[in-house]
N, C-alpha and C. Protein backbone atom coordinates (compact mmCIF):
# COMPACT_ATOMS: atom_id res chain seq x y z
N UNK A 1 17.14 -9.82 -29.34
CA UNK A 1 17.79 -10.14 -30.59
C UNK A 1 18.99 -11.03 -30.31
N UNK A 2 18.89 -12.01 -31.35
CA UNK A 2 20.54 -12.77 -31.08
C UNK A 2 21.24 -12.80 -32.66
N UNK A 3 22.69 -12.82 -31.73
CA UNK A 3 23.56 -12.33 -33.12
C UNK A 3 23.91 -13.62 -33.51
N UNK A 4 24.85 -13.67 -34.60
CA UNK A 4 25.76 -14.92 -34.72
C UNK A 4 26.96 -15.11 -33.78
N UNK A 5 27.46 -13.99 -33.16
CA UNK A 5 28.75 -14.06 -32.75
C UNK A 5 28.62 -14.36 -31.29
N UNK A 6 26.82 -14.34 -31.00
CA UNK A 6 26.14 -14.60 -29.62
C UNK A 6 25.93 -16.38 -29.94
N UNK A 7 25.51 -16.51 -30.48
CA UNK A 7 25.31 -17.78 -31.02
C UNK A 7 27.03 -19.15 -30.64
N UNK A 8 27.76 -18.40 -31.38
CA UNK A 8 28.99 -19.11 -31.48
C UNK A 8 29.45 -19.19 -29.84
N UNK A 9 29.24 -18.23 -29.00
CA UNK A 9 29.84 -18.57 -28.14
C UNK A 9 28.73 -19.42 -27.00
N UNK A 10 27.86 -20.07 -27.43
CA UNK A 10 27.22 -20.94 -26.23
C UNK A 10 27.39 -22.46 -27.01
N UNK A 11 27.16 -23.33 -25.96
CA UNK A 11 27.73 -24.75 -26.47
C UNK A 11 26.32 -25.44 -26.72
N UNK A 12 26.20 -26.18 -27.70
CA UNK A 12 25.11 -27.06 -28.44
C UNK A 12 25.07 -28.30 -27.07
N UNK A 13 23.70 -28.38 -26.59
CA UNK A 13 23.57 -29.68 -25.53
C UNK A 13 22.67 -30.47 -26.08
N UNK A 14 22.70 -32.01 -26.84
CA UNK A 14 21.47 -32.69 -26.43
C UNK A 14 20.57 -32.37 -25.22
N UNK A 15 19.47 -32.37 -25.87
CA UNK A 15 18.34 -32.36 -24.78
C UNK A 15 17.83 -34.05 -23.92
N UNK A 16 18.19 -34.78 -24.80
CA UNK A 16 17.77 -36.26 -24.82
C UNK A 16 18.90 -36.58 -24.25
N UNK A 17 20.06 -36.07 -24.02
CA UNK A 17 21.60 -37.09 -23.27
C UNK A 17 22.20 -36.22 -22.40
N UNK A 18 21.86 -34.84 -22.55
CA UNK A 18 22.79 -34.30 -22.15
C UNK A 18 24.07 -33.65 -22.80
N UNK A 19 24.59 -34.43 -23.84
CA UNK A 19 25.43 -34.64 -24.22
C UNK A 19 26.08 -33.21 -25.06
N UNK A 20 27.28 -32.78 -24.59
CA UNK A 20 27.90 -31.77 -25.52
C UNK A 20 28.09 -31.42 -26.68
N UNK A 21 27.38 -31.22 -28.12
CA UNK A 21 27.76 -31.59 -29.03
C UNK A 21 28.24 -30.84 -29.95
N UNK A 22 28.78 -29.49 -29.48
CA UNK A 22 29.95 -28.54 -30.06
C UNK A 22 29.56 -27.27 -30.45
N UNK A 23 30.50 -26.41 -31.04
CA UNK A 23 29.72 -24.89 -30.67
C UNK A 23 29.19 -24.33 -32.16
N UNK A 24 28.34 -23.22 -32.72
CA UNK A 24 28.06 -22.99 -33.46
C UNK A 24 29.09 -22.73 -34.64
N UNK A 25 29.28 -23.21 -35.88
CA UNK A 25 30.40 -22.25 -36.66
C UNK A 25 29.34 -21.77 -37.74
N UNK A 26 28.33 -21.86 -38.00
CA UNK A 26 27.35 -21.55 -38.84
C UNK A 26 26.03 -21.14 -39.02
N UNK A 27 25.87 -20.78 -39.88
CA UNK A 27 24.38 -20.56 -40.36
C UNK A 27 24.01 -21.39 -41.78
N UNK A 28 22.73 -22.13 -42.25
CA UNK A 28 22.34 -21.75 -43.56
C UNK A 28 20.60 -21.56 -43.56
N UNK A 29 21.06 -20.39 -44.85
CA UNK A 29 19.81 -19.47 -44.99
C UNK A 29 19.10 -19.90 -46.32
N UNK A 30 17.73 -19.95 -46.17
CA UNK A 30 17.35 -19.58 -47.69
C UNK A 30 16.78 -18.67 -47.74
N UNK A 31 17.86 -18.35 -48.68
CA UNK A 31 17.51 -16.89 -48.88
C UNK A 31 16.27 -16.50 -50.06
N UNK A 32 15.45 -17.46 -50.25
CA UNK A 32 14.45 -17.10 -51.23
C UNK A 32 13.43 -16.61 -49.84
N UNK A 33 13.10 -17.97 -49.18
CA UNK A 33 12.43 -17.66 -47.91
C UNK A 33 13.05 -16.58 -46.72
N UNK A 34 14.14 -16.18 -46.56
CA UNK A 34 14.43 -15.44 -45.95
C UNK A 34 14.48 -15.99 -44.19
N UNK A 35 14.86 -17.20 -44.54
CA UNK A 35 14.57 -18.12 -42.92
C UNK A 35 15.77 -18.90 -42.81
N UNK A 36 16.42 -18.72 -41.36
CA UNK A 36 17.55 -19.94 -41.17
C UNK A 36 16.94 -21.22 -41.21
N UNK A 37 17.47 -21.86 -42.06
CA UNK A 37 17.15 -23.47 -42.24
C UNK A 37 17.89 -24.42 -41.16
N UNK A 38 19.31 -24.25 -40.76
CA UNK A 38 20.13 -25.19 -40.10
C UNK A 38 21.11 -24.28 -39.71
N UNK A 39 21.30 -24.74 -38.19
CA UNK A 39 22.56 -24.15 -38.01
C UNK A 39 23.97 -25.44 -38.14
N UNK A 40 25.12 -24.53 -38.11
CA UNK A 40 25.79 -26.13 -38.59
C UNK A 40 27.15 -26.17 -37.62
N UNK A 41 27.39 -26.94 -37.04
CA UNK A 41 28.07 -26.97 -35.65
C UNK A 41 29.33 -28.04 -35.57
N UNK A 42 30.21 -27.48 -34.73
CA UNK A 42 31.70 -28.43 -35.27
C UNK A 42 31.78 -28.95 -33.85
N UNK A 43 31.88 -30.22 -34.04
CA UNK A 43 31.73 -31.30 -33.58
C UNK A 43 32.73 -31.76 -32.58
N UNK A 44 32.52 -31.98 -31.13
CA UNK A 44 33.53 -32.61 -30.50
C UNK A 44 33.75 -33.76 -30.21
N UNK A 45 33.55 -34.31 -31.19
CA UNK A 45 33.76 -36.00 -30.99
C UNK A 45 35.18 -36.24 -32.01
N UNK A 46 35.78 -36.31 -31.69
CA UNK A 46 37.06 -36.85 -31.97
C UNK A 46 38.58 -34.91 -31.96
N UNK A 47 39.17 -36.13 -32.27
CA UNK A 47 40.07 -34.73 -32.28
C UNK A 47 40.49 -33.55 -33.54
N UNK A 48 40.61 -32.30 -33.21
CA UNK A 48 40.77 -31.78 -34.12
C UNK A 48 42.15 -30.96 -34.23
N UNK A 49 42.80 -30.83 -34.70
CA UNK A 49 43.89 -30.48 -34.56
C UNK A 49 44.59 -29.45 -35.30
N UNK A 50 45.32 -29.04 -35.65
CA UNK A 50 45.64 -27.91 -36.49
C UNK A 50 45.57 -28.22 -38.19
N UNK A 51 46.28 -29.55 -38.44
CA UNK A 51 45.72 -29.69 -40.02
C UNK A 51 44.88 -30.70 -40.40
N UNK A 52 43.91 -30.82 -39.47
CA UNK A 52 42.51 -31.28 -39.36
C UNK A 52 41.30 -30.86 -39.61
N UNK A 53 40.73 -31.09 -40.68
CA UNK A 53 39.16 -30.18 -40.49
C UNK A 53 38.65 -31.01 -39.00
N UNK A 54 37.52 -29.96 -38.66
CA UNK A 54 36.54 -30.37 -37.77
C UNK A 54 35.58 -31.05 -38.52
N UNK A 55 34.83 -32.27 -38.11
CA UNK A 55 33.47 -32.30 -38.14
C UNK A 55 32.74 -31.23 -37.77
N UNK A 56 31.48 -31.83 -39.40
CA UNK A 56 30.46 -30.19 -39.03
C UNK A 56 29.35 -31.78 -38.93
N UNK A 57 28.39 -31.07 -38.32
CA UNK A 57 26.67 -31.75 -38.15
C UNK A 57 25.94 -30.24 -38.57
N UNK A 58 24.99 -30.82 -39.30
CA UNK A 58 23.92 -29.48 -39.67
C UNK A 58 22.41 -30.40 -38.62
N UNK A 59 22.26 -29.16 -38.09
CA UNK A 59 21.07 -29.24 -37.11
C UNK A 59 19.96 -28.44 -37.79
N UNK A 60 18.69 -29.09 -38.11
CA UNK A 60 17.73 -28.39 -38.43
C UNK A 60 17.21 -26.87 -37.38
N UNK A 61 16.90 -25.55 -37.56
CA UNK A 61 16.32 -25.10 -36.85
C UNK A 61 14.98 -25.57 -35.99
N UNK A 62 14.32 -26.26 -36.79
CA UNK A 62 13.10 -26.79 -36.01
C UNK A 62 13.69 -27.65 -34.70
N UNK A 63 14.96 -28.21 -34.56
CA UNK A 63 15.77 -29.16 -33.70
C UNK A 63 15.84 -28.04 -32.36
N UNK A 64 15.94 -26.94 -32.42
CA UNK A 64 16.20 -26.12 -31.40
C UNK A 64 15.37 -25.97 -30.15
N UNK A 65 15.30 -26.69 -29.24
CA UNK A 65 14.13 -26.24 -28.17
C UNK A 65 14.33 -24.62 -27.31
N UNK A 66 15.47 -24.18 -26.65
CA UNK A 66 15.41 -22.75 -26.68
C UNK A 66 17.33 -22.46 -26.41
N UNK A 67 17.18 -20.98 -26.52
CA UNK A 67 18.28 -20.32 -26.48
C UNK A 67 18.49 -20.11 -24.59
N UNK A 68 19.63 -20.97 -24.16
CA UNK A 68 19.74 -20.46 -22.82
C UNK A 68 20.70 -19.22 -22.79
N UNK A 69 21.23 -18.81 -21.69
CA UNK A 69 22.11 -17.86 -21.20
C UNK A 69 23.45 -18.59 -21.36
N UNK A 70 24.13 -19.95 -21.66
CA UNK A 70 25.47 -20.23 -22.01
C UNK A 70 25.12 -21.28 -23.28
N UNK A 71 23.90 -21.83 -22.94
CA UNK A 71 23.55 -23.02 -24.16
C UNK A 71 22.68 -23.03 -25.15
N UNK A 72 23.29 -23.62 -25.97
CA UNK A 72 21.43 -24.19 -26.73
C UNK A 72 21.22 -25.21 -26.68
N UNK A 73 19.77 -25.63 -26.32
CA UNK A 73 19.53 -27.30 -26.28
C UNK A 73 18.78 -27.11 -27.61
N UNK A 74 19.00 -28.64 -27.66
CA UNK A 74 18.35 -28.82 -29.49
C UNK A 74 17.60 -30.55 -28.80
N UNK A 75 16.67 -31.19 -30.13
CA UNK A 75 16.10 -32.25 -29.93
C UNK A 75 16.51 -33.29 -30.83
N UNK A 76 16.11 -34.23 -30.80
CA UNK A 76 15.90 -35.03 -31.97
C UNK A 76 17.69 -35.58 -32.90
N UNK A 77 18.45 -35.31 -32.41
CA UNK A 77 20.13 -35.33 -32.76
C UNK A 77 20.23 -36.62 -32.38
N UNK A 78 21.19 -37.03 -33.05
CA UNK A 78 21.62 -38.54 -32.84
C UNK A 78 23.11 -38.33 -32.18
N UNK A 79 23.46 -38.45 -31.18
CA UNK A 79 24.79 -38.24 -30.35
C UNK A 79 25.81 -39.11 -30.55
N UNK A 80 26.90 -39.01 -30.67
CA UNK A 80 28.03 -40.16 -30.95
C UNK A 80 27.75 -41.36 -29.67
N UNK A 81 27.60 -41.21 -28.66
CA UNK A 81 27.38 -42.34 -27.63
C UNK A 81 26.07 -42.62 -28.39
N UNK A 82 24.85 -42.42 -28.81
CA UNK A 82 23.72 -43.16 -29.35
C UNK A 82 24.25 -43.96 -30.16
N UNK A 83 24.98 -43.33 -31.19
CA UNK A 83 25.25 -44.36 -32.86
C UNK A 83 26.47 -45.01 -32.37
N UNK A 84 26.85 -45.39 -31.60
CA UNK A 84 27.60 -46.34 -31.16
C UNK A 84 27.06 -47.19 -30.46
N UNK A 85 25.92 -47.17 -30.30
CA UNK A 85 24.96 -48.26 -29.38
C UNK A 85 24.51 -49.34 -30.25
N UNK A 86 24.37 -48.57 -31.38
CA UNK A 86 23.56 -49.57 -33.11
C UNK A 86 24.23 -50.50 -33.28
């Protein structure tokens, strides 16, 4: 079983870069279906500071390839070094 509070503490990795792309602060559910739709994750690309929101990115669940022991890798994410390549 994994919790949310298991969740929050492993760090989101591109699978495609590598790339760090911040830790869980969320869930969303539909709750008609009774299925997590997206988890939604605050973002370390730029700074955040005390009277700063964070960037959030919502990651589809289907994006998830598996739950490690400190990480989750996910797929298909567009990484701040990618969309700076465009």
């Amino acid at each position: 079983m994994l919790t949310l509070t298991t969740m929050q503490e492993k760090e989101i990795i591109s699978l495609e870069t590598g790339e760090r792309l911040g830790n869980v602060l969320d869930l969303e559910i539909d709750v008609d279906r009774g299925r997590i739709t997206d988890i939604v994750i605050g973002s370390k690309n730029g700074f955040s500071g005390f009277f700063q929101k964070q960037e959030e990115l919502s990651i589809p669940w289907n994006n998830i390839v598996t739950f490690g022991q400190d990480v989750i890798l996910v797929k298909g994410i567009k990484t701040s070094s990618e969309q700076s390549k465009e």
